[in-house]
PDB file of N, CA and C in Angstrom:
ATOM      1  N   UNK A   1      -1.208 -11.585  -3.231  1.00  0.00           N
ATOM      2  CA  UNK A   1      -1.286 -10.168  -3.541  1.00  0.00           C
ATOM      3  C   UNK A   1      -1.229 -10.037  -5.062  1.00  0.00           C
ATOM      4  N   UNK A   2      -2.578  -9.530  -5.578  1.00  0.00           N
ATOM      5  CA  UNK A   2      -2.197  -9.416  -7.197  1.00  0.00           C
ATOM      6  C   UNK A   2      -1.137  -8.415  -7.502  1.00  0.00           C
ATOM      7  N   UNK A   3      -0.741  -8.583  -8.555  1.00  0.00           N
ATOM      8  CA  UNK A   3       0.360  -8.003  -9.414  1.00  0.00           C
ATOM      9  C   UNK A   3      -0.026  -8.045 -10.602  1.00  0.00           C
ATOM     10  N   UNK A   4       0.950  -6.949 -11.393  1.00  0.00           N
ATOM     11  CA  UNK A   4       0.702  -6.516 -13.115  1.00  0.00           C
ATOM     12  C   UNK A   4       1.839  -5.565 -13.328  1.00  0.00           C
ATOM     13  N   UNK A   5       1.818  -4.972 -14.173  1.00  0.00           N
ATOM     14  CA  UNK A   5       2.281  -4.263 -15.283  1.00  0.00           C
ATOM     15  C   UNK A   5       1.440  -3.431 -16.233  1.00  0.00           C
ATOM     16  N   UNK A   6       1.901  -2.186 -16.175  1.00  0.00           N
ATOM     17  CA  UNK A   6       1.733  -0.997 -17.077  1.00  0.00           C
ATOM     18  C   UNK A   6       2.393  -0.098 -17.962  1.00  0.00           C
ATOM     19  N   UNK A   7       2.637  -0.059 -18.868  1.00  0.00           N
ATOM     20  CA  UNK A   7       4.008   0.428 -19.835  1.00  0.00           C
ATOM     21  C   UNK A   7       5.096  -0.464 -18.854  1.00  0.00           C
ATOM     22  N   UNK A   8       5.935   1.022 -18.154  1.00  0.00           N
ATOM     23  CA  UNK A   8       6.995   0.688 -17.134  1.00  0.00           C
ATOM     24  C   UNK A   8       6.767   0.832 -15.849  1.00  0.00           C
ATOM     25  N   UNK A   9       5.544   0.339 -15.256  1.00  0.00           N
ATOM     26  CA  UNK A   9       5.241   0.707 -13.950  1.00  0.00           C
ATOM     27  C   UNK A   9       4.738  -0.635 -13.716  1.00  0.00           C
ATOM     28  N   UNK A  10       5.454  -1.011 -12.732  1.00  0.00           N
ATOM     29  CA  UNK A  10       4.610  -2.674 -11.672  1.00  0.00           C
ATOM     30  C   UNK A  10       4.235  -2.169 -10.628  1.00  0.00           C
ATOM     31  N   UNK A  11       3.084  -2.875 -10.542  1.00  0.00           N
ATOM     32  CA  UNK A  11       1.696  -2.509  -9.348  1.00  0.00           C
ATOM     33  C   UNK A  11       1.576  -3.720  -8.556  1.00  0.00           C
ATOM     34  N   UNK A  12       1.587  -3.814  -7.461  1.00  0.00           N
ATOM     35  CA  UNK A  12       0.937  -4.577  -6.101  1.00  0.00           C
ATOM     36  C   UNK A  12      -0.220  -3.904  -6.029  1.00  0.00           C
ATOM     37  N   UNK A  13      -1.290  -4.610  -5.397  1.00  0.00           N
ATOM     38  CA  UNK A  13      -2.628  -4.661  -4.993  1.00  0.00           C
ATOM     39  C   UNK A  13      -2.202  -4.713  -3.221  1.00  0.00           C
ATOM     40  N   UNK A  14      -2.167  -4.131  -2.461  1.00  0.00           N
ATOM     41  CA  UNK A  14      -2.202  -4.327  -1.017  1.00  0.00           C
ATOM     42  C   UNK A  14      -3.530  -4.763  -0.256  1.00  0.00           C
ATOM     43  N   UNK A  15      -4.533  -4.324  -0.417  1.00  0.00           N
ATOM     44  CA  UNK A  15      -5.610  -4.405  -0.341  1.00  0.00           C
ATOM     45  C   UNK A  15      -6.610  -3.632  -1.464  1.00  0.00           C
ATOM     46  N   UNK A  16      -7.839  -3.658  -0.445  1.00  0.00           N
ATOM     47  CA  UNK A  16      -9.208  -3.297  -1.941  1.00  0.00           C
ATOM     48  C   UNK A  16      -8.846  -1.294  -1.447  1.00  0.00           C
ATOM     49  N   UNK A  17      -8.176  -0.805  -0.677  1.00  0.00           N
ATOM     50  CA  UNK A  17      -7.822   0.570  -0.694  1.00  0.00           C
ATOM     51  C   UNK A  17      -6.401   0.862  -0.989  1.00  0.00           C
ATOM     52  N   UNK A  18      -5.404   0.534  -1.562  1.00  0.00           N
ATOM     53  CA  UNK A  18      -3.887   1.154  -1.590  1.00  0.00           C
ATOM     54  C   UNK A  18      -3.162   0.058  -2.580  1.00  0.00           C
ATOM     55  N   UNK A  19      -2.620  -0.104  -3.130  1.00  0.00           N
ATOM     56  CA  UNK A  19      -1.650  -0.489  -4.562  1.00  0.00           C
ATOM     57  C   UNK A  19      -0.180   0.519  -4.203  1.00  0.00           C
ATOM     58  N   UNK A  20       0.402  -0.094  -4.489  1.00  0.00           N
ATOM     59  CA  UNK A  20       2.281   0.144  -4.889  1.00  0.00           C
ATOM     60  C   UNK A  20       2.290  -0.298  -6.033  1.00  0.00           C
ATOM     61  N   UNK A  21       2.803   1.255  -6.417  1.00  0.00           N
ATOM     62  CA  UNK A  21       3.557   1.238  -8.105  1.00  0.00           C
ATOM     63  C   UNK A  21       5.070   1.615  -7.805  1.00  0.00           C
ATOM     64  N   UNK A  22       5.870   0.724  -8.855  1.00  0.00           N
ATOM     65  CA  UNK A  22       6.816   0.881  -9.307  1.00  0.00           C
ATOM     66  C   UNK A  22       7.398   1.221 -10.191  1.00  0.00           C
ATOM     67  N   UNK A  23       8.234   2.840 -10.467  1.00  0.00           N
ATOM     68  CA  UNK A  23       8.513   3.137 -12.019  1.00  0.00           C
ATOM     69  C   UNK A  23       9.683   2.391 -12.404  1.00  0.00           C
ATOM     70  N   UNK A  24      10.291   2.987 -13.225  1.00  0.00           N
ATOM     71  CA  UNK A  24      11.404   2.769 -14.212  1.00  0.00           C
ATOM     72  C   UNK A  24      12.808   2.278 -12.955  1.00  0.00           C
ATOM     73  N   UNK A  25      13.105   3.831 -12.366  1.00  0.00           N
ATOM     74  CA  UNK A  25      14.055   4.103 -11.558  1.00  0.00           C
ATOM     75  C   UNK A  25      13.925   3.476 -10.067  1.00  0.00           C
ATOM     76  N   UNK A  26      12.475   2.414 -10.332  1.00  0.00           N
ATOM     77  CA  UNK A  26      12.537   1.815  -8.638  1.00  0.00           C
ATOM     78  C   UNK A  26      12.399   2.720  -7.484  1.00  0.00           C
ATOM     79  N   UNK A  27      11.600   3.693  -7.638  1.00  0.00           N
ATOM     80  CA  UNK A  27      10.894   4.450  -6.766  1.00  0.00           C
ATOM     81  C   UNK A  27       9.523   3.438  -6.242  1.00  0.00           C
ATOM     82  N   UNK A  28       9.065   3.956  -5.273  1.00  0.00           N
ATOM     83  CA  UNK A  28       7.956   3.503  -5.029  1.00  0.00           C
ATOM     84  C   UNK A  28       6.825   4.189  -4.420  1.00  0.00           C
ATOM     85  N   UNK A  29       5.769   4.167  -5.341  1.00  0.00           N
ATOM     86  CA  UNK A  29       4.658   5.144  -5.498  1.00  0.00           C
ATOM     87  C   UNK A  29       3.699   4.363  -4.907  1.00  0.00           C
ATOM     88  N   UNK A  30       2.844   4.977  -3.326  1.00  0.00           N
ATOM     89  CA  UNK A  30       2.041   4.286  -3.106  1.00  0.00           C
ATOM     90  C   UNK A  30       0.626   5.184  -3.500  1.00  0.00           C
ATOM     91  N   UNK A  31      -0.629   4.506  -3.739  1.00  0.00           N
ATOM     92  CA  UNK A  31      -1.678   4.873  -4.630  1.00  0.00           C
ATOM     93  C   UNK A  31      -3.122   4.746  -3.322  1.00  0.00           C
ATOM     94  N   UNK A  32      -4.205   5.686  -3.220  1.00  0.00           N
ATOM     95  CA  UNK A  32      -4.915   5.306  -2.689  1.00  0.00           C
ATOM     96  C   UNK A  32      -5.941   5.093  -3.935  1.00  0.00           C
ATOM     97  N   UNK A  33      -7.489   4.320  -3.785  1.00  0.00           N
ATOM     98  CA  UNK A  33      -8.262   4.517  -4.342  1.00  0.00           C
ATOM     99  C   UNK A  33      -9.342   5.190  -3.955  1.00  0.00           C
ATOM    100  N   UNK A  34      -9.347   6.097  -4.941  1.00  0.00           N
ATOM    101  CA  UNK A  34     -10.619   6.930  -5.049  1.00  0.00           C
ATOM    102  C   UNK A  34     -11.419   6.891  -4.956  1.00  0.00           C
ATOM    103  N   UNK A  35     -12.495   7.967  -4.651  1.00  0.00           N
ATOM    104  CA  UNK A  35     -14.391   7.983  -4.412  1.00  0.00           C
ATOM    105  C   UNK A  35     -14.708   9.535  -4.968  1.00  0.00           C
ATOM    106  N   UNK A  36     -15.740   8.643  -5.605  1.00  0.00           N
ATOM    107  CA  UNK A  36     -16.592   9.913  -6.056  1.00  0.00           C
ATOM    108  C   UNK A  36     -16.918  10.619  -5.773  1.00  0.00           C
ATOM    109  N   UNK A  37     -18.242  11.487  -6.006  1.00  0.00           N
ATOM    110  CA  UNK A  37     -18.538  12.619  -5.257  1.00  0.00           C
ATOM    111  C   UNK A  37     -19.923  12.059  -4.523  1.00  0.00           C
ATOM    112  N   UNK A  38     -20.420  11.140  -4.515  1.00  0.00           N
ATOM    113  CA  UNK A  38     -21.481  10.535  -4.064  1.00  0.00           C
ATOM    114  C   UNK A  38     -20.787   9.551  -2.578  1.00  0.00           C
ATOM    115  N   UNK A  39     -19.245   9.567  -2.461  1.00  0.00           N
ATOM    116  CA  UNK A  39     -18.499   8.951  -1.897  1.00  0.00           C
ATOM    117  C   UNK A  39     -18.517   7.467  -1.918  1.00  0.00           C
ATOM    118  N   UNK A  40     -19.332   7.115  -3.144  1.00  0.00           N
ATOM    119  CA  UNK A  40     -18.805   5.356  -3.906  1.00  0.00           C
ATOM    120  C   UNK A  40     -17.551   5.614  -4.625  1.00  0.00           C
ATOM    121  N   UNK A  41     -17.198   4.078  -4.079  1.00  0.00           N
ATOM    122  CA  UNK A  41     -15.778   3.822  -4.754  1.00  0.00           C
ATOM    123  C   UNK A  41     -15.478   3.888  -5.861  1.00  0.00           C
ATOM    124  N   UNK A  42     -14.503   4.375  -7.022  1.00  0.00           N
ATOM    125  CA  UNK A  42     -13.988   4.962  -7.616  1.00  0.00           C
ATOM    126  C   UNK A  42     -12.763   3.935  -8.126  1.00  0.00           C
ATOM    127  N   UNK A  43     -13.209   4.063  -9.798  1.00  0.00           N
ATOM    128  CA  UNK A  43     -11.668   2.950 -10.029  1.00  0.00           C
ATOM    129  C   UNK A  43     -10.603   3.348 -10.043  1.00  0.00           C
ATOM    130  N   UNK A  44     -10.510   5.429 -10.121  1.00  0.00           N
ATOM    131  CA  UNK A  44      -9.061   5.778 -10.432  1.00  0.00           C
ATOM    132  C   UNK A  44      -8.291   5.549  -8.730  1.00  0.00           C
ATOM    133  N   UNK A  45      -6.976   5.426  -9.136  1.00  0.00           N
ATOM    134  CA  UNK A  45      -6.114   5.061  -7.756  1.00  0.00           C
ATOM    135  C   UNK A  45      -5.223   6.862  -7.615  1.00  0.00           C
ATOM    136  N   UNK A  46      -5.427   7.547  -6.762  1.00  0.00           N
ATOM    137  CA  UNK A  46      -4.825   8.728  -6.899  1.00  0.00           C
ATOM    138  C   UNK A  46      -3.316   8.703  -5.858  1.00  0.00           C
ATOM    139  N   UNK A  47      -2.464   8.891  -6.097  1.00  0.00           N
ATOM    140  CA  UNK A  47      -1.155   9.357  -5.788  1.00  0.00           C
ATOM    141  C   UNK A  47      -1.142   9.524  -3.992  1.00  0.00           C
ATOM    142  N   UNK A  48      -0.753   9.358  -3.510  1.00  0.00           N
ATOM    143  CA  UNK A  48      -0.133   9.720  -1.952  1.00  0.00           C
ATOM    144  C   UNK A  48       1.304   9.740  -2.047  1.00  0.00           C
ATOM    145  N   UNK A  49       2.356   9.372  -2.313  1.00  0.00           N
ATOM    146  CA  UNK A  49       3.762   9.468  -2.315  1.00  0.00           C
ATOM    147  C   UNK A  49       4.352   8.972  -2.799  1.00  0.00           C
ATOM    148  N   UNK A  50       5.609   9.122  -3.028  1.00  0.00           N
ATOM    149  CA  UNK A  50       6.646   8.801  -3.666  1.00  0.00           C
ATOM    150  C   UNK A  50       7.638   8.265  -2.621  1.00  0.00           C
ATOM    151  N   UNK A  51       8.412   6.904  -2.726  1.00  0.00           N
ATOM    152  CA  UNK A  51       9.377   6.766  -1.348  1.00  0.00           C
ATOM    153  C   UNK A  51      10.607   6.114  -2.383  1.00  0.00           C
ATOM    154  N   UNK A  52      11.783   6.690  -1.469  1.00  0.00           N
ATOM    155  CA  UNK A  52      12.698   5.790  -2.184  1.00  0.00           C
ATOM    156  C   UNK A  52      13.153   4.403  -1.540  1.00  0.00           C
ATOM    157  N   UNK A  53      12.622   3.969  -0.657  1.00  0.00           N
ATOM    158  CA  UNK A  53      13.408   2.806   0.002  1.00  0.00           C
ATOM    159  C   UNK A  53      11.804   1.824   0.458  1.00  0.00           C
ATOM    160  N   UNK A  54      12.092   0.900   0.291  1.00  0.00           N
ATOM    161  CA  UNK A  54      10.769  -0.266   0.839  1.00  0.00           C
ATOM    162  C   UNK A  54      10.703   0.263   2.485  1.00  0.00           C
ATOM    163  N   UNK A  55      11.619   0.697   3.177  1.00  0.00           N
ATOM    164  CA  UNK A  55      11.280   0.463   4.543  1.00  0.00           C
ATOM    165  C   UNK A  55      10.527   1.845   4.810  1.00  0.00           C
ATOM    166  N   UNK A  56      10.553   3.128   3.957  1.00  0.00           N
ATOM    167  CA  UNK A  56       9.919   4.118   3.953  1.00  0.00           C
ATOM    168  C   UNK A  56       8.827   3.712   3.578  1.00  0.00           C
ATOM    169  N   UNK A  57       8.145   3.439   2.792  1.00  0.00           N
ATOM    170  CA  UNK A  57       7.189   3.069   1.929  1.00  0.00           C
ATOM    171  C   UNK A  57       6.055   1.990   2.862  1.00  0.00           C
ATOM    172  N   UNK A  58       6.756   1.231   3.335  1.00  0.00           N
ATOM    173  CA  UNK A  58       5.955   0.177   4.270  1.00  0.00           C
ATOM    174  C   UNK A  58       5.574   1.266   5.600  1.00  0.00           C
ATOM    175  N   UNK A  59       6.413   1.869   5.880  1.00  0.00           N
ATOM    176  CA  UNK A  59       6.275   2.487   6.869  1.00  0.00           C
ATOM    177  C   UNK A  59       5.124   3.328   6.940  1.00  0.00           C
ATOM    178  N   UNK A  60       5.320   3.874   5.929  1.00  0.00           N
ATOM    179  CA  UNK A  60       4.150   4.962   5.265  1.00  0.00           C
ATOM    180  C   UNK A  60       2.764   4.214   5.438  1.00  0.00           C
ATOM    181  N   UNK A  61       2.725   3.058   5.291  1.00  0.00           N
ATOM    182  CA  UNK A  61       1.658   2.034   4.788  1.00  0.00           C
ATOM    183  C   UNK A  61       1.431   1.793   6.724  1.00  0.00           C
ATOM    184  N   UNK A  62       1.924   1.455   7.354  1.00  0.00           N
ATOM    185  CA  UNK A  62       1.442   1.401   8.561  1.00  0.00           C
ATOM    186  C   UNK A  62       1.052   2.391   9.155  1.00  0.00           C
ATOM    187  N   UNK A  63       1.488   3.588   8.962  1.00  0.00           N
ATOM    188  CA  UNK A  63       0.872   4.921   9.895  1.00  0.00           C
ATOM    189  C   UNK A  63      -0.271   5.080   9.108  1.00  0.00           C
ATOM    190  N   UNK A  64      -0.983   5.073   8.139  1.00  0.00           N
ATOM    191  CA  UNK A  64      -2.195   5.283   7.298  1.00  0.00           C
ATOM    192  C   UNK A  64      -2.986   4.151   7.494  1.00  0.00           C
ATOM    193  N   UNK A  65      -2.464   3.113   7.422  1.00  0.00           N
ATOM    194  CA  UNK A  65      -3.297   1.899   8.704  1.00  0.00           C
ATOM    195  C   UNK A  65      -3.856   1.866  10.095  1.00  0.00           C
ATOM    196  N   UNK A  66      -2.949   2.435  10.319  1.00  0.00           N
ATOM    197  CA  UNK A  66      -3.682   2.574  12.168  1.00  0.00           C
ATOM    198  C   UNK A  66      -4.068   4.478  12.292  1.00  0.00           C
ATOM    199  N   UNK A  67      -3.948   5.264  11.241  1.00  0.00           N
ATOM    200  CA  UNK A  67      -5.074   6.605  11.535  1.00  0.00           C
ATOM    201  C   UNK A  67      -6.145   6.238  11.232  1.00  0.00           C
ATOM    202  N   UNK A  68      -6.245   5.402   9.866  1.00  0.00           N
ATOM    203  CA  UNK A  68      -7.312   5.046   9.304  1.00  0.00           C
ATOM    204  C   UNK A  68      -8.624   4.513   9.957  1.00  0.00           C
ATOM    205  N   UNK A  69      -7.975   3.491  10.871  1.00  0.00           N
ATOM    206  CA  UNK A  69      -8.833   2.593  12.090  1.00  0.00           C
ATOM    207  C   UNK A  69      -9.531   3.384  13.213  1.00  0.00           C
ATOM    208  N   UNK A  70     -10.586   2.851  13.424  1.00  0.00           N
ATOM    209  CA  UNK A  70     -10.971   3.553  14.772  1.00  0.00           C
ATOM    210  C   UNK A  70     -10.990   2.529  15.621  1.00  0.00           C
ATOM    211  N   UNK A  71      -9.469   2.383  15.776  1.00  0.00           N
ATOM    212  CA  UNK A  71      -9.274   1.314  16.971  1.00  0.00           C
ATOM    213  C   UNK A  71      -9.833   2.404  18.693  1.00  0.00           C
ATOM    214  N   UNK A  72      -9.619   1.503  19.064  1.00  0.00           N
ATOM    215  CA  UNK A  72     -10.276   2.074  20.646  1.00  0.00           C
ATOM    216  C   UNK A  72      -9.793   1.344  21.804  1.00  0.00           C
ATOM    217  N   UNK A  73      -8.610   0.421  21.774  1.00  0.00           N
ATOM    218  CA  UNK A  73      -7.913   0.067  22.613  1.00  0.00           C
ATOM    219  C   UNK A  73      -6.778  -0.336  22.084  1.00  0.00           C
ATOM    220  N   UNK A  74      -5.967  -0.426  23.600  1.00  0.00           N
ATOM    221  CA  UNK A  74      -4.189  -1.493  22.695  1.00  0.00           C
ATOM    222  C   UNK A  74      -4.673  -2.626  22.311  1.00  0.00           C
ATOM    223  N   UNK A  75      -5.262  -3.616  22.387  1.00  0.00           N
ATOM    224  CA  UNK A  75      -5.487  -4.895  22.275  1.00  0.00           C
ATOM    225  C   UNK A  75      -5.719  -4.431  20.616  1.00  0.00           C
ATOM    226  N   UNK A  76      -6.650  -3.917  19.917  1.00  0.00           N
ATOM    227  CA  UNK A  76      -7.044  -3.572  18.830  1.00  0.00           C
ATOM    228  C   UNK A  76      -5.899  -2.788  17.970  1.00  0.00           C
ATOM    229  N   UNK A  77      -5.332  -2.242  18.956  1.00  0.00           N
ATOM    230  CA  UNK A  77      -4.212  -1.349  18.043  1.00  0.00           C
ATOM    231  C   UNK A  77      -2.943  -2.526  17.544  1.00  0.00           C
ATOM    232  N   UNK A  78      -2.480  -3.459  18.506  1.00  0.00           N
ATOM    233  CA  UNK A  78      -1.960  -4.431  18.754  1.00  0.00           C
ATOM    234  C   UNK A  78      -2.208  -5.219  17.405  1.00  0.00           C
ATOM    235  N   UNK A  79      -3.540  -5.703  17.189  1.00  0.00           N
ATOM    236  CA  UNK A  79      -4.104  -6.696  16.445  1.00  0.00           C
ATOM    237  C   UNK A  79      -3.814  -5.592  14.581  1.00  0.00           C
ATOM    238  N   UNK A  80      -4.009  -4.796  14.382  1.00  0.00           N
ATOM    239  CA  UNK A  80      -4.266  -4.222  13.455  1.00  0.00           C
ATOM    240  C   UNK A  80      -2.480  -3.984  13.029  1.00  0.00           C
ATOM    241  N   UNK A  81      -1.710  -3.908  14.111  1.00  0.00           N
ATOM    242  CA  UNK A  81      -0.183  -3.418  13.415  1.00  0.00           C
ATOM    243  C   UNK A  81      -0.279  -5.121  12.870  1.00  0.00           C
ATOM    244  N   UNK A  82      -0.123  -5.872  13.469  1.00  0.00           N
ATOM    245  CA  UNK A  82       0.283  -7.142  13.350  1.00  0.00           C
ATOM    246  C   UNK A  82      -0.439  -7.680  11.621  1.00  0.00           C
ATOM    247  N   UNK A  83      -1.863  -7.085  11.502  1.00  0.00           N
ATOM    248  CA  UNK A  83      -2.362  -7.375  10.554  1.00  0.00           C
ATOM    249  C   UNK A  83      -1.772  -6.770   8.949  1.00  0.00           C
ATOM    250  N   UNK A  84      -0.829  -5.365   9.424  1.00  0.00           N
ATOM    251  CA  UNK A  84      -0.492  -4.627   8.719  1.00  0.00           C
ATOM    252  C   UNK A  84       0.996  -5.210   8.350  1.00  0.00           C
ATOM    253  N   UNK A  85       1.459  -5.847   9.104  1.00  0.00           N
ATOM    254  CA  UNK A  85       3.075  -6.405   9.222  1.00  0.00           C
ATOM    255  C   UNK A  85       2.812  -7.383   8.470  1.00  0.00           C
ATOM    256  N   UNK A  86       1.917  -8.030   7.984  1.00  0.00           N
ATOM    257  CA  UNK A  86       1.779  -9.154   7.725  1.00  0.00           C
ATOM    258  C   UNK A  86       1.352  -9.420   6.142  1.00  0.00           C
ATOM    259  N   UNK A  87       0.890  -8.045   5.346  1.00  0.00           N
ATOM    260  CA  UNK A  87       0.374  -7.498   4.378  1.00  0.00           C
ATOM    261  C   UNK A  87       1.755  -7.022   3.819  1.00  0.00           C
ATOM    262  N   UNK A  88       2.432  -6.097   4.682  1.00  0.00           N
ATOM    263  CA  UNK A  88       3.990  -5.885   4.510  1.00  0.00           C
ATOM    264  C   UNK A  88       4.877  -6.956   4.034  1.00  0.00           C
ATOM    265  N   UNK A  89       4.935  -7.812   5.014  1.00  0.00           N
ATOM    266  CA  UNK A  89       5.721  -9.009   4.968  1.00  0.00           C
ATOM    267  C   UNK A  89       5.657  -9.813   3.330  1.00  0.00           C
ATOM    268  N   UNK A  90       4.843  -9.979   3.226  1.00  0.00           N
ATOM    269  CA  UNK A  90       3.783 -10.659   1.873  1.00  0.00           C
ATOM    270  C   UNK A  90       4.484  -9.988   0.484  1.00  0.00           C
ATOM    271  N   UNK A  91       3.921  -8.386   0.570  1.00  0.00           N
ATOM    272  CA  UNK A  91       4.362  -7.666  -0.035  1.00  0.00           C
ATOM    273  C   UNK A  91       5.872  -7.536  -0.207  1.00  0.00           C
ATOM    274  N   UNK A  92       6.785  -7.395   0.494  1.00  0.00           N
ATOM    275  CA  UNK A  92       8.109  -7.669   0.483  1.00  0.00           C
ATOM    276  C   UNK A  92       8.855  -8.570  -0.044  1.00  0.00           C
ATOM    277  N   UNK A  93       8.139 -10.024  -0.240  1.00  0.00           N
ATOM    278  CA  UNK A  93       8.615 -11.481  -0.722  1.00  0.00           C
ATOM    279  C   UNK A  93       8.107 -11.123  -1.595  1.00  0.00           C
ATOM    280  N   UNK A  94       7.007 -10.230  -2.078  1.00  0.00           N
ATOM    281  CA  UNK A  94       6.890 -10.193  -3.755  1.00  0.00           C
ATOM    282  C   UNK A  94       7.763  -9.296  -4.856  1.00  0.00           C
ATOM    283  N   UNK A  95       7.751  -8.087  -3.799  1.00  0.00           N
ATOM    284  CA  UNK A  95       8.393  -7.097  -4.245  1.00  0.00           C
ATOM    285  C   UNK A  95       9.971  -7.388  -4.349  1.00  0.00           C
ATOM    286  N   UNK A  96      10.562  -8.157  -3.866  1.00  0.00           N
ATOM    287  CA  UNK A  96      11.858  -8.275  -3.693  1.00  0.00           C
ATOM    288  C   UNK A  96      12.503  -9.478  -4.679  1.00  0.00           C
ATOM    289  N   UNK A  97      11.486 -10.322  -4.789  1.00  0.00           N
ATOM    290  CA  UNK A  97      11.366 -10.881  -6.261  1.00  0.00           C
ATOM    291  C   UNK A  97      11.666 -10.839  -7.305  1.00  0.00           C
ATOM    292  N   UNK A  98      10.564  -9.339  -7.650  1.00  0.00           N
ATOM    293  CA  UNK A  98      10.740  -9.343  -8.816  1.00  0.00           C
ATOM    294  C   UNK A  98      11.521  -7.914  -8.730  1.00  0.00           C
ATOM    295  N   UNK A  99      11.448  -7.589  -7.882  1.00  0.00           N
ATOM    296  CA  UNK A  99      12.579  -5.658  -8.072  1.00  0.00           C
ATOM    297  C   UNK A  99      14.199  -6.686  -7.403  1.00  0.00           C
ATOM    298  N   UNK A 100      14.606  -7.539  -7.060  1.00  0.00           N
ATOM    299  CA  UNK A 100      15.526  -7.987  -6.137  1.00  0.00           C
ATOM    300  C   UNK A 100      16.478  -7.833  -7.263  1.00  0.00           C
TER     301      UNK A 100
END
């Protein structure tokens, strides 16, 4: 999962749609990326929330995972949390790292 730094904000890359920023005070700001008006992708990353705790924040990150999907059975819904837990998981050993 890439990572960086901005002034005082550390960023995770979750995938090629959503990044976690981190300010000063260890909030955690998750980011979608943007589309134009032609609806091509877009480099700015625009704001979705603010969470104070990783387990909010991940959480957040799984319900916007599976609306997102047009899953169409459990087997698929099944496969996609698991894929999302696993992006989480990842994310967590990084995040806990370097915010630990």
């Amino acid at each position: 999962m890439p990572k960086g730094k901005t002034g005082d904000t550390e960023f995770y890359i979750i995938n090629k749609t959503y990044k976690i920023d981190t300010d000063k005070t260890h909030n955690f700001i998750l980011k979608r990326k943007g589309a134009n008006e032609e609806g091509e992708e877009d480099k700015t990353w625009k704001m979705i929330g603010y969470f104070p705790t990783v387990k909010q924040l991940f959480h957040a990150v799984v319900e916007l995972g599976i609306k997102e999907s047009s899953l169409i059975n459990l087997k698929a819904l099944n496969e996609k949390v698991d894929e999302l837990h696993g992006l989480i998981e990842n994310a967590h050993s990084i995040m806990g790292k370097s915010l630990g």
